[in-house]
C-alpha atoms as a PDB file:
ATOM      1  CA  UNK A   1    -112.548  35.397   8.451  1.00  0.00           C
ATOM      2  CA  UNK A   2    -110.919  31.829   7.473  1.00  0.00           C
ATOM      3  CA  UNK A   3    -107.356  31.697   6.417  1.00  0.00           C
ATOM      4  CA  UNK A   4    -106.914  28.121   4.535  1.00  0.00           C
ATOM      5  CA  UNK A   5    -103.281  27.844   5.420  1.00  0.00           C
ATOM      6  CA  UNK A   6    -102.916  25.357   2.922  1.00  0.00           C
ATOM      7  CA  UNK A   7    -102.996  27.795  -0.284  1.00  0.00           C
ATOM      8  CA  UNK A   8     -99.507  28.963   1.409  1.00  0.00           C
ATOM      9  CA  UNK A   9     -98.507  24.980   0.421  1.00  0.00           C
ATOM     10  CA  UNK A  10     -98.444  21.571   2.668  1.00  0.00           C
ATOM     11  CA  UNK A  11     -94.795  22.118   3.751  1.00  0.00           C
ATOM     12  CA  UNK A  12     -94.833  25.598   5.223  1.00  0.00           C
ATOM     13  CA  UNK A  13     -91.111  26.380   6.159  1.00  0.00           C
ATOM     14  CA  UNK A  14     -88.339  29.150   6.409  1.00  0.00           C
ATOM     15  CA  UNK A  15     -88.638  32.403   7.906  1.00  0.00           C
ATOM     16  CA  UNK A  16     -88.665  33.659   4.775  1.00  0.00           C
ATOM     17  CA  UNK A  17     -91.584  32.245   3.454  1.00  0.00           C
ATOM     18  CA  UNK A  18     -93.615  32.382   6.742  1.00  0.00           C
ATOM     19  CA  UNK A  19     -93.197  36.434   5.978  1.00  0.00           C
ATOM     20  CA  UNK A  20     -94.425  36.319   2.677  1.00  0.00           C
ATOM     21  CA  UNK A  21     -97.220  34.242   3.735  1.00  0.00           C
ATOM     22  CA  UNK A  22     -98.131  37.369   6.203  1.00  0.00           C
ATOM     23  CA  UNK A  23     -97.828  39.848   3.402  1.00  0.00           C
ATOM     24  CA  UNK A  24    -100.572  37.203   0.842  1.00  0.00           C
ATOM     25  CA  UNK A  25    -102.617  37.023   3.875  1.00  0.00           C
ATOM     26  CA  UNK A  26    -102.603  40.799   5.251  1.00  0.00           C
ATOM     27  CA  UNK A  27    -104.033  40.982   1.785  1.00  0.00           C
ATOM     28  CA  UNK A  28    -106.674  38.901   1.610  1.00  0.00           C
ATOM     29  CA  UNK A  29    -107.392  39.628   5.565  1.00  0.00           C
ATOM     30  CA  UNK A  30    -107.594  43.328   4.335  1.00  0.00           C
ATOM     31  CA  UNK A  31    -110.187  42.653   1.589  1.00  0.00           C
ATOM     32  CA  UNK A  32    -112.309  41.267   4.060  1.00  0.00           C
ATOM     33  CA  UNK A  33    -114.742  43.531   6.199  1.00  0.00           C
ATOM     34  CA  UNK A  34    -116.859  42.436   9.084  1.00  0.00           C
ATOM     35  CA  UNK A  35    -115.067  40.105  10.707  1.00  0.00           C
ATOM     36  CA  UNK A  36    -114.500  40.221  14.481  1.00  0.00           C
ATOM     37  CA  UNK A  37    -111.704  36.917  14.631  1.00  0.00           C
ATOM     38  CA  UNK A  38    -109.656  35.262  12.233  1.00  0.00           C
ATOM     39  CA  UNK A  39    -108.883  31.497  11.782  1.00  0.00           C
ATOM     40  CA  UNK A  40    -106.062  29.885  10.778  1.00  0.00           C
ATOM     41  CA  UNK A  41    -107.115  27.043   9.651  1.00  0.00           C
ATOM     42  CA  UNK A  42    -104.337  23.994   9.298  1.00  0.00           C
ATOM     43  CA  UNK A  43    -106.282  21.223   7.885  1.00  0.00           C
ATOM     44  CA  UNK A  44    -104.203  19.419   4.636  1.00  0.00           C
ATOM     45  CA  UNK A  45    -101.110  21.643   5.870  1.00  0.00           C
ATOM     46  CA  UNK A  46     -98.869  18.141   6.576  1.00  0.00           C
ATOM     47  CA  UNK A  47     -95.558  20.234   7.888  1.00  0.00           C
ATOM     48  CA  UNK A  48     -94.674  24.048   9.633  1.00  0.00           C
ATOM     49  CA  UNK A  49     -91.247  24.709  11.069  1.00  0.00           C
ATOM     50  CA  UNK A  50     -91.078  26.515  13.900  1.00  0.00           C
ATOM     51  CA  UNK A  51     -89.009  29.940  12.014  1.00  0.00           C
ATOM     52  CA  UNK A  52     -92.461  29.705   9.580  1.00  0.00           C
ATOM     53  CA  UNK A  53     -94.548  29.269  12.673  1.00  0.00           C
ATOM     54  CA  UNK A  54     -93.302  32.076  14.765  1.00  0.00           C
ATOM     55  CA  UNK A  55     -92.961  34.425  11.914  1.00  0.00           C
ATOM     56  CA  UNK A  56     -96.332  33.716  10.673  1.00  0.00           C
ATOM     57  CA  UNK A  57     -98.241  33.505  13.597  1.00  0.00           C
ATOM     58  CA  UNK A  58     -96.331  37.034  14.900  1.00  0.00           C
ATOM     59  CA  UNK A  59     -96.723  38.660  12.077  1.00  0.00           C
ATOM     60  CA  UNK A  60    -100.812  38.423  12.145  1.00  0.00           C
ATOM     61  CA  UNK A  61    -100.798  39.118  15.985  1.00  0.00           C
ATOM     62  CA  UNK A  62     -99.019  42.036  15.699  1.00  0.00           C
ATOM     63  CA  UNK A  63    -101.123  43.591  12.672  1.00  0.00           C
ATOM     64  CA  UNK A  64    -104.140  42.471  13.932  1.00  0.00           C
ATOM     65  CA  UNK A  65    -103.308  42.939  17.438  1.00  0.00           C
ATOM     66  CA  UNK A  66    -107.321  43.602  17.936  1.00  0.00           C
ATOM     67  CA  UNK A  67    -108.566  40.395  16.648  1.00  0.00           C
ATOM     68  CA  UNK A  68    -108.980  37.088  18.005  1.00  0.00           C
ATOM     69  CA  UNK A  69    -107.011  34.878  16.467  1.00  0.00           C
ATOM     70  CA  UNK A  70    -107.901  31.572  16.307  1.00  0.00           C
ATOM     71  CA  UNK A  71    -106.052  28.268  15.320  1.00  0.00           C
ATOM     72  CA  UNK A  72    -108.126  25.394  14.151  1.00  0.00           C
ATOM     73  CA  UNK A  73    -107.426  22.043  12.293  1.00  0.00           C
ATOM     74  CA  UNK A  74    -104.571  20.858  14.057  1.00  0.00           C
ATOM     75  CA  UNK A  75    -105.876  17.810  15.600  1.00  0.00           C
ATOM     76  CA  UNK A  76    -104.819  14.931  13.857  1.00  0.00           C
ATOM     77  CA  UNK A  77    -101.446  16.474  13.003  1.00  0.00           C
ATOM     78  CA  UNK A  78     -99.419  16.203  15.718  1.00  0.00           C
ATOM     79  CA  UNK A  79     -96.182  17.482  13.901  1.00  0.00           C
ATOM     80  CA  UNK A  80     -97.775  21.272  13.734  1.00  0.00           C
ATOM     81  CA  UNK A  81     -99.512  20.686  16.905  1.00  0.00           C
ATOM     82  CA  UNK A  82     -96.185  20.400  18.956  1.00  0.00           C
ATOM     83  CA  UNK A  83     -94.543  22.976  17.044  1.00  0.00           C
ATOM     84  CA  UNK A  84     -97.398  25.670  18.214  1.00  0.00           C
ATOM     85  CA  UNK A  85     -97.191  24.596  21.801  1.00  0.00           C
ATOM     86  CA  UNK A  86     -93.162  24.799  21.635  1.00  0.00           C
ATOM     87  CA  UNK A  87     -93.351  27.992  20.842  1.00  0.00           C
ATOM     88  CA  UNK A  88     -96.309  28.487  22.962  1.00  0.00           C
ATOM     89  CA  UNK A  89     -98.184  30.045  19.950  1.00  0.00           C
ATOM     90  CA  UNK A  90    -101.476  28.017  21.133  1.00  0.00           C
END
């Protein structure tokens, strides 16, 4: 299961909007079946604050707390990659 993090927009900020982002994607994630991991994927997502980051990223941990999670295109963006490791989220 891929989560384009990108349909939650290319600036991804507040706490407040990273938990409505976990509400649109406990929905999707929960129309899904089959899957044993989920990826969030980051490519085209230019900026994430950390309060988005941590309650994002939390939020799907902790209600799929039986899934890999997985973070993937992060590479060339080093803005979102230091923001994961700061809040050792990676």
């Amino acid at each position: 299961m891929t989560l384009e993090m990108k349909k939650f927009g290319k600036i991804l900020n507040s706490r407040s909007s990273g938990r409505e982002a976990v509400l649109r994607a406990r929905q999707i994630i929960n129309g899904s079946q089959g899957f044993d991991q989920i990826i969030l994927d980051f490519s085209e997502v230019e900026i994430m604050s950390p309060s988005f980051a941590d309650e994002f990223i939390s939020g799907i941990r902790g209600a799929y707390s039986g899934k890999k999670i997985k973070i993937e295109g992060i590479k060339g963006n080093i803005v979102i990659k230091d923001t994961l490791e700061k809040l050792k989220l990676l």
